[in-house]
N, C-alpha and C. Protein backbone atom coordinates (compact mmCIF):
# COMPACT_ATOMS: atom_id res chain seq x y z
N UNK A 1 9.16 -0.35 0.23
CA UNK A 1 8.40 -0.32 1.46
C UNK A 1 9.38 -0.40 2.62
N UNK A 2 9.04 0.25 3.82
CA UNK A 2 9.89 0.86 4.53
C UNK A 2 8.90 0.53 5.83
N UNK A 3 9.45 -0.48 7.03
CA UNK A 3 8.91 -0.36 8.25
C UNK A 3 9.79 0.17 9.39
N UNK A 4 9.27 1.21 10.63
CA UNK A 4 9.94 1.01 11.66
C UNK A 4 9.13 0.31 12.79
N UNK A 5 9.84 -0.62 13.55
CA UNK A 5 9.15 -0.99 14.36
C UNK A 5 9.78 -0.89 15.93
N UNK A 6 8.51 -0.59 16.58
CA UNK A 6 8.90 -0.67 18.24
C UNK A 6 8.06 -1.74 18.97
N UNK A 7 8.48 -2.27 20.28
CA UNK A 7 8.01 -3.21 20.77
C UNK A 7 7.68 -1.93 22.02
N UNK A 8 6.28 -2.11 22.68
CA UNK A 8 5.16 -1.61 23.28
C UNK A 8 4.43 -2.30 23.93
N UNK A 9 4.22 -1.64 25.24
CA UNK A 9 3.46 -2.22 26.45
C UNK A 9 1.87 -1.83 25.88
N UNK A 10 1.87 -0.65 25.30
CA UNK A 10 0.32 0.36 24.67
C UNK A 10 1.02 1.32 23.98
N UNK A 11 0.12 1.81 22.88
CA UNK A 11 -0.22 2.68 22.36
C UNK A 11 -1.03 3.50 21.79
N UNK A 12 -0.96 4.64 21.34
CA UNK A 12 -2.40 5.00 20.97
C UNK A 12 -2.13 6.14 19.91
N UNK A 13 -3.16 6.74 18.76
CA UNK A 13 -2.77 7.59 18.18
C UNK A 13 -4.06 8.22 18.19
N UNK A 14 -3.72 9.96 18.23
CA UNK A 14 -4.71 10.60 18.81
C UNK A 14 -5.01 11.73 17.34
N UNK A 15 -6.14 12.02 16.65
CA UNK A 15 -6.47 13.13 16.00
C UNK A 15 -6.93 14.00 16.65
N UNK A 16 -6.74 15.21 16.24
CA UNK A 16 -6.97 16.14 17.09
C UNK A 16 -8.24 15.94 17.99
N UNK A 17 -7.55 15.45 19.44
CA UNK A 17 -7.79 14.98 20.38
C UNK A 17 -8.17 13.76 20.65
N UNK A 18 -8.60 12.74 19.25
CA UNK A 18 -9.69 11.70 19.39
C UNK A 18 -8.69 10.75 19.41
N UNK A 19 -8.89 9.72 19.91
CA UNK A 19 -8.06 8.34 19.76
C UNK A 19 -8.47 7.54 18.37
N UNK A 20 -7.67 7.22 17.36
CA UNK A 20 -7.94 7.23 16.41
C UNK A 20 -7.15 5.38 15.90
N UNK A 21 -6.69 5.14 16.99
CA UNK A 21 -6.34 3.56 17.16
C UNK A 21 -5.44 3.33 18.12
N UNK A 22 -5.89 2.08 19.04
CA UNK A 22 -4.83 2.05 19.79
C UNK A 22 -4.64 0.78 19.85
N UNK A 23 -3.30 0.00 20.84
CA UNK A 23 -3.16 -1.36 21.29
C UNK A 23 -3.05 -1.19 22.82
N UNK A 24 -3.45 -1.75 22.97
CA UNK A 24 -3.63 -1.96 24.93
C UNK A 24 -2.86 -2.89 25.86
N UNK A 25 -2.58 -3.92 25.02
CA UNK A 25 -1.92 -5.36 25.89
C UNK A 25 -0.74 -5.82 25.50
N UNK A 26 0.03 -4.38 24.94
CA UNK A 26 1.13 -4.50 24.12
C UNK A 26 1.49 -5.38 22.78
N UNK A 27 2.41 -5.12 22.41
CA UNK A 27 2.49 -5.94 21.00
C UNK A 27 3.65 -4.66 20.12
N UNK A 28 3.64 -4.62 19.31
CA UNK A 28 4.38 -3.13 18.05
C UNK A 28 3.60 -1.90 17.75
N UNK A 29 4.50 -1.19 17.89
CA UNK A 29 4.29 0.01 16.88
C UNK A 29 4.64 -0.07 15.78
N UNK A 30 4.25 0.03 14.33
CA UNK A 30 4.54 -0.34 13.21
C UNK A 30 4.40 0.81 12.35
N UNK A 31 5.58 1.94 11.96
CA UNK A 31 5.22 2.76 11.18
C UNK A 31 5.65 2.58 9.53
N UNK A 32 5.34 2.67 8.96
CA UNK A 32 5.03 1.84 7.62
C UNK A 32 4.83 3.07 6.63
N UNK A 33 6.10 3.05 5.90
CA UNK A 33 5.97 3.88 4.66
C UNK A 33 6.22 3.06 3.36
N UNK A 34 4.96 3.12 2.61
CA UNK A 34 4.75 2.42 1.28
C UNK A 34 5.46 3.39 -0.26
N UNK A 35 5.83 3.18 -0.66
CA UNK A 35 6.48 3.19 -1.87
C UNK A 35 6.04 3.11 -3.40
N UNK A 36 5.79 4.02 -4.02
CA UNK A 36 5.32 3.59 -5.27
C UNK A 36 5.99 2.42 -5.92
N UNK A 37 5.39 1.77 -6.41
CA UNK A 37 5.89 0.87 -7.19
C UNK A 37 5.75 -0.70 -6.36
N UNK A 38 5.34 -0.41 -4.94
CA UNK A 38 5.36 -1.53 -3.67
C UNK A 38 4.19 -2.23 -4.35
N UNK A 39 4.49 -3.90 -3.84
CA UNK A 39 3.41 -4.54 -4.81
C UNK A 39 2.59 -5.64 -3.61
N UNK A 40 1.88 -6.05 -3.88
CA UNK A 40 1.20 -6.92 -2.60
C UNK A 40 2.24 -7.77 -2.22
N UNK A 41 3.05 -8.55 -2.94
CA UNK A 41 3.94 -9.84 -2.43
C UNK A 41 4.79 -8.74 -1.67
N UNK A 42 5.11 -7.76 -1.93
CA UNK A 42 6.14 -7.02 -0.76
C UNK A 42 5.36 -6.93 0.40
N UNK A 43 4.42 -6.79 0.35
CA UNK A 43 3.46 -6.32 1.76
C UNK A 43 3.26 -7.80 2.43
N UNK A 44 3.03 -8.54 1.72
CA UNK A 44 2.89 -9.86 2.43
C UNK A 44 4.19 -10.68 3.27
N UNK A 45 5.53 -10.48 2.06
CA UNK A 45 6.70 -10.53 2.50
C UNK A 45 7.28 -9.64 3.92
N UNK A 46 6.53 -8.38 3.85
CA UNK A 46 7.14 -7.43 5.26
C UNK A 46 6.28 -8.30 6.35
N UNK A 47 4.58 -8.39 6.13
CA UNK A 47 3.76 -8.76 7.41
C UNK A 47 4.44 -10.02 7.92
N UNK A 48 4.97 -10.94 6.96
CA UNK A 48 5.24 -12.09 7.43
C UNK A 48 6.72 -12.04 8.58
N UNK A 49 7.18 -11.20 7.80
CA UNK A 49 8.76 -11.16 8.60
C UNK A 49 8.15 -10.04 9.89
N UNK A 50 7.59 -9.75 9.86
CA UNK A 50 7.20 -8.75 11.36
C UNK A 50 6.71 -9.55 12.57
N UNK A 51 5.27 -10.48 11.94
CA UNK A 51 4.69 -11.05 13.12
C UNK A 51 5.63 -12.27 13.09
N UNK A 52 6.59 -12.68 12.55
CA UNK A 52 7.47 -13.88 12.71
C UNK A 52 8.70 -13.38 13.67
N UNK A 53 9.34 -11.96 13.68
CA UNK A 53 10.18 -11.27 14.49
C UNK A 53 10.06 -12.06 15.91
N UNK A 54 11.47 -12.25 16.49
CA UNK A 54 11.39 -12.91 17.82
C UNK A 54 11.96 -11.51 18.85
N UNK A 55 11.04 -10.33 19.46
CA UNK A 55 11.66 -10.15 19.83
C UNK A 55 10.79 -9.98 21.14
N UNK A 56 10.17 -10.58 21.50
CA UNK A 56 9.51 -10.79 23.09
C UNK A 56 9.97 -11.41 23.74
N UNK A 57 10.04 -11.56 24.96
CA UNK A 57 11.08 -12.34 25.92
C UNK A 57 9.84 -13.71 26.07
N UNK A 58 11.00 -14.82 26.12
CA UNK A 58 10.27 -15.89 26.75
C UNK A 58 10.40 -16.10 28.69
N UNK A 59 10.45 -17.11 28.78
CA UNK A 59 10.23 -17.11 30.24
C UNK A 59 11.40 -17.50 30.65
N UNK A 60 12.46 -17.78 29.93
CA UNK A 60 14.38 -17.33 30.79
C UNK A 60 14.71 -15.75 30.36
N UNK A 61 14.00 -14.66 30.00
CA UNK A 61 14.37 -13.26 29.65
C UNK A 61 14.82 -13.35 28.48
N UNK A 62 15.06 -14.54 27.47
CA UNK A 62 15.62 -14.40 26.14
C UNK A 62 14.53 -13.47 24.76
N UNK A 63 15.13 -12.94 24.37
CA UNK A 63 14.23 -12.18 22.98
C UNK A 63 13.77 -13.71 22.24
N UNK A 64 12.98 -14.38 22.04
CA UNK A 64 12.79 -15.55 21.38
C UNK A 64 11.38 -15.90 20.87
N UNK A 65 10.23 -14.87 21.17
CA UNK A 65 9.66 -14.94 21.28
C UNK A 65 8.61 -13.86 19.71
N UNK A 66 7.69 -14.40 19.09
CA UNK A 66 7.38 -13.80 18.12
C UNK A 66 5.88 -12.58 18.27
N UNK A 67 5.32 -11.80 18.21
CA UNK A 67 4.24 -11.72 17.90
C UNK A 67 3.29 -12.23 18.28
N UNK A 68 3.45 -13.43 16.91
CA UNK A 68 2.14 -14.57 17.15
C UNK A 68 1.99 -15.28 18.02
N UNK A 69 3.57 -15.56 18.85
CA UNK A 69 3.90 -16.24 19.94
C UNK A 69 2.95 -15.92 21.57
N UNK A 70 3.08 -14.23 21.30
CA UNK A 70 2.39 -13.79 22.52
C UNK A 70 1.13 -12.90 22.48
N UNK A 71 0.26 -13.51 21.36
CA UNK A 71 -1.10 -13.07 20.95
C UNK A 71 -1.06 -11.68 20.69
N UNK A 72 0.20 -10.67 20.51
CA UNK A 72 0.59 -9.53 20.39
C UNK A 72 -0.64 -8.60 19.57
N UNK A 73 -0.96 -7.37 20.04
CA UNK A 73 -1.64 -6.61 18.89
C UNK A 73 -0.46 -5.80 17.91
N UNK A 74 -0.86 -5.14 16.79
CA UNK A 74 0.18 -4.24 16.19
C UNK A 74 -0.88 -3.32 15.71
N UNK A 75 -0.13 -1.82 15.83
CA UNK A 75 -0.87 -0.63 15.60
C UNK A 75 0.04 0.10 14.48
N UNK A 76 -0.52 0.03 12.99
CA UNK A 76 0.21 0.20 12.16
C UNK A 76 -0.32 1.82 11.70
N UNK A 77 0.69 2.30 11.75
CA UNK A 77 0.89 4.04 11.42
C UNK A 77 1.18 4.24 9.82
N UNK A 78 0.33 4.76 9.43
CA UNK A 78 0.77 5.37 7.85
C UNK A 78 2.07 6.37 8.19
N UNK A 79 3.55 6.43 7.22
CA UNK A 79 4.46 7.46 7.71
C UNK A 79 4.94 8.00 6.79
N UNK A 80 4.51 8.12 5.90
CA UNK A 80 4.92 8.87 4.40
C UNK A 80 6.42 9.11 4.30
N UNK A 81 6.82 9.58 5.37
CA UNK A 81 8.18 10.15 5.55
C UNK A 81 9.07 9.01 5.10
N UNK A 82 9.00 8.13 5.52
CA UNK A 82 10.13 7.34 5.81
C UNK A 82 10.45 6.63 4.29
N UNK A 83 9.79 6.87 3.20
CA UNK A 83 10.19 6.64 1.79
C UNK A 83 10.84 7.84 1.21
N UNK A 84 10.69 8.92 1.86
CA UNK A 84 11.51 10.50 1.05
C UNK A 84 12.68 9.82 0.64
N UNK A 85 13.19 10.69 0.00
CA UNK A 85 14.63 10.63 -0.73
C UNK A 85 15.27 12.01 -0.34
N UNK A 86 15.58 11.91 0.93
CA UNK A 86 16.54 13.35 0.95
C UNK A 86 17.88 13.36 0.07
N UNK A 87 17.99 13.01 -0.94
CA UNK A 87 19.51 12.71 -1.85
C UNK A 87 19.19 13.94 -2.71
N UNK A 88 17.86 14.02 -3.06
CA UNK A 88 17.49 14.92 -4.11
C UNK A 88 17.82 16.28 -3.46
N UNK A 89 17.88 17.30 -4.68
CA UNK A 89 17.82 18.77 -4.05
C UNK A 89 16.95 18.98 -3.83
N UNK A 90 15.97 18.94 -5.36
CA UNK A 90 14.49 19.24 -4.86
C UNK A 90 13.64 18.60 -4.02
N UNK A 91 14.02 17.68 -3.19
CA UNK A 91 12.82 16.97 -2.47
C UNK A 91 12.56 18.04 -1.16
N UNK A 92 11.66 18.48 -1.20
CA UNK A 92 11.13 19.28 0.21
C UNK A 92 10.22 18.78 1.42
N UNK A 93 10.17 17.30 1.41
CA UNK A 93 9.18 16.76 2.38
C UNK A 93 9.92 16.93 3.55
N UNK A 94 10.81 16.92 3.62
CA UNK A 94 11.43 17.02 5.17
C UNK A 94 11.44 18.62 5.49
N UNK A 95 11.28 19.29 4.87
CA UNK A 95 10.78 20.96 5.16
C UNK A 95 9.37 21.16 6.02
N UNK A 96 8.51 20.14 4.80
CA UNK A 96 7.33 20.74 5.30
C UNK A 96 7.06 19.57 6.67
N UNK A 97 7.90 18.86 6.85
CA UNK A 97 7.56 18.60 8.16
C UNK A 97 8.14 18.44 9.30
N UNK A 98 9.47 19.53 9.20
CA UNK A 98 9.83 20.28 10.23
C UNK A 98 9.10 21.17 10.65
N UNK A 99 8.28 21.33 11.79
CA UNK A 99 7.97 22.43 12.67
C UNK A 99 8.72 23.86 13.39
N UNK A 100 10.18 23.42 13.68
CA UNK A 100 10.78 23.70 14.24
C UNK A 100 11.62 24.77 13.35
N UNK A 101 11.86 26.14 13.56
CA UNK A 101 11.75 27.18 12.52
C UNK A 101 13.35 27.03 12.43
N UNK A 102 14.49 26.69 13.35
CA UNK A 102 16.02 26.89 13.47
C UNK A 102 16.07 25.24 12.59
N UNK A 103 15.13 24.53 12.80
CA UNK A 103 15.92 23.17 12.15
C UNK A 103 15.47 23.32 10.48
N UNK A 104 14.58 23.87 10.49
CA UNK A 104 13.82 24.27 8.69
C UNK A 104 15.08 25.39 8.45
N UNK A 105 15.84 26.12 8.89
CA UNK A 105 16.39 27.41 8.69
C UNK A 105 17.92 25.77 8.05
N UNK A 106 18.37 25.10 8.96
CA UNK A 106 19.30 24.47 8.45
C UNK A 106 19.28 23.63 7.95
N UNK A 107 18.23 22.97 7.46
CA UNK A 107 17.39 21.99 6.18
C UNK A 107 17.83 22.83 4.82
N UNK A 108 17.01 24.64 4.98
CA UNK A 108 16.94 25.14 3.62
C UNK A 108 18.95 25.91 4.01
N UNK A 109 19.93 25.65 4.55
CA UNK A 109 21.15 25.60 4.16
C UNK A 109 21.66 24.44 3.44
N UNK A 110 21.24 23.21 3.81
CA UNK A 110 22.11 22.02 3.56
C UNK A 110 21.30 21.78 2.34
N UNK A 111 20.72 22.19 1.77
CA UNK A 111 20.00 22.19 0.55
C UNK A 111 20.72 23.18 -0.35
């Protein structure tokens, strides 16, 4: 299991067109790629180390500050991506989700 996280004033994620979750009063972006084989104690082990993260400022500007500390929301993104294994030859997930026809053109070189 694989998190990236950003610290956020708001966010929002939109399906074609619809707002499909957002956070408003800041808190994380949490994109979260799960792993076969990922077991609940891993998931419990990541949530815990996330909302325990100090990285909100307290009131001298220091990062010291957790999550739970500042009633934070978190807007957690499914990201499939971020478990690929580009090591493999055959793995093609990073193909099909390049858009971009010159960066897919030097994906299927470095392959």
């Amino acid at each position: 299991m694989i998190a990236v996280i950003q610290r956020v004033s708001s966010s929002c994620v939109r399906v074609d067109e619809k707002i499909v979750g957002q956070i408003g009063q800041g808190g994380l972006n949490i994109l979260l790629g799960v792993k076969k084989g990922d077991s609940k104690e891993d998931i419990k082990k990541l949530v815990n180390k996330i909302v325990n993260l100090r990285i909100f400022q307290d009131e001298n500007q220091k990062m010291n500050l957790s999550l739970l500390d500042v009633k934070g929301e978190a807007l957690i993104i499914s990201q499939f991506t971020l478990a690929g294994n580009v090591k493999k030859k055959d793995d093609v997930l990073v193909l099909i989700l390049v858009k971009n026809q010159l960066l897919q053109k030097l994906c299927m070189k470095s392959l």
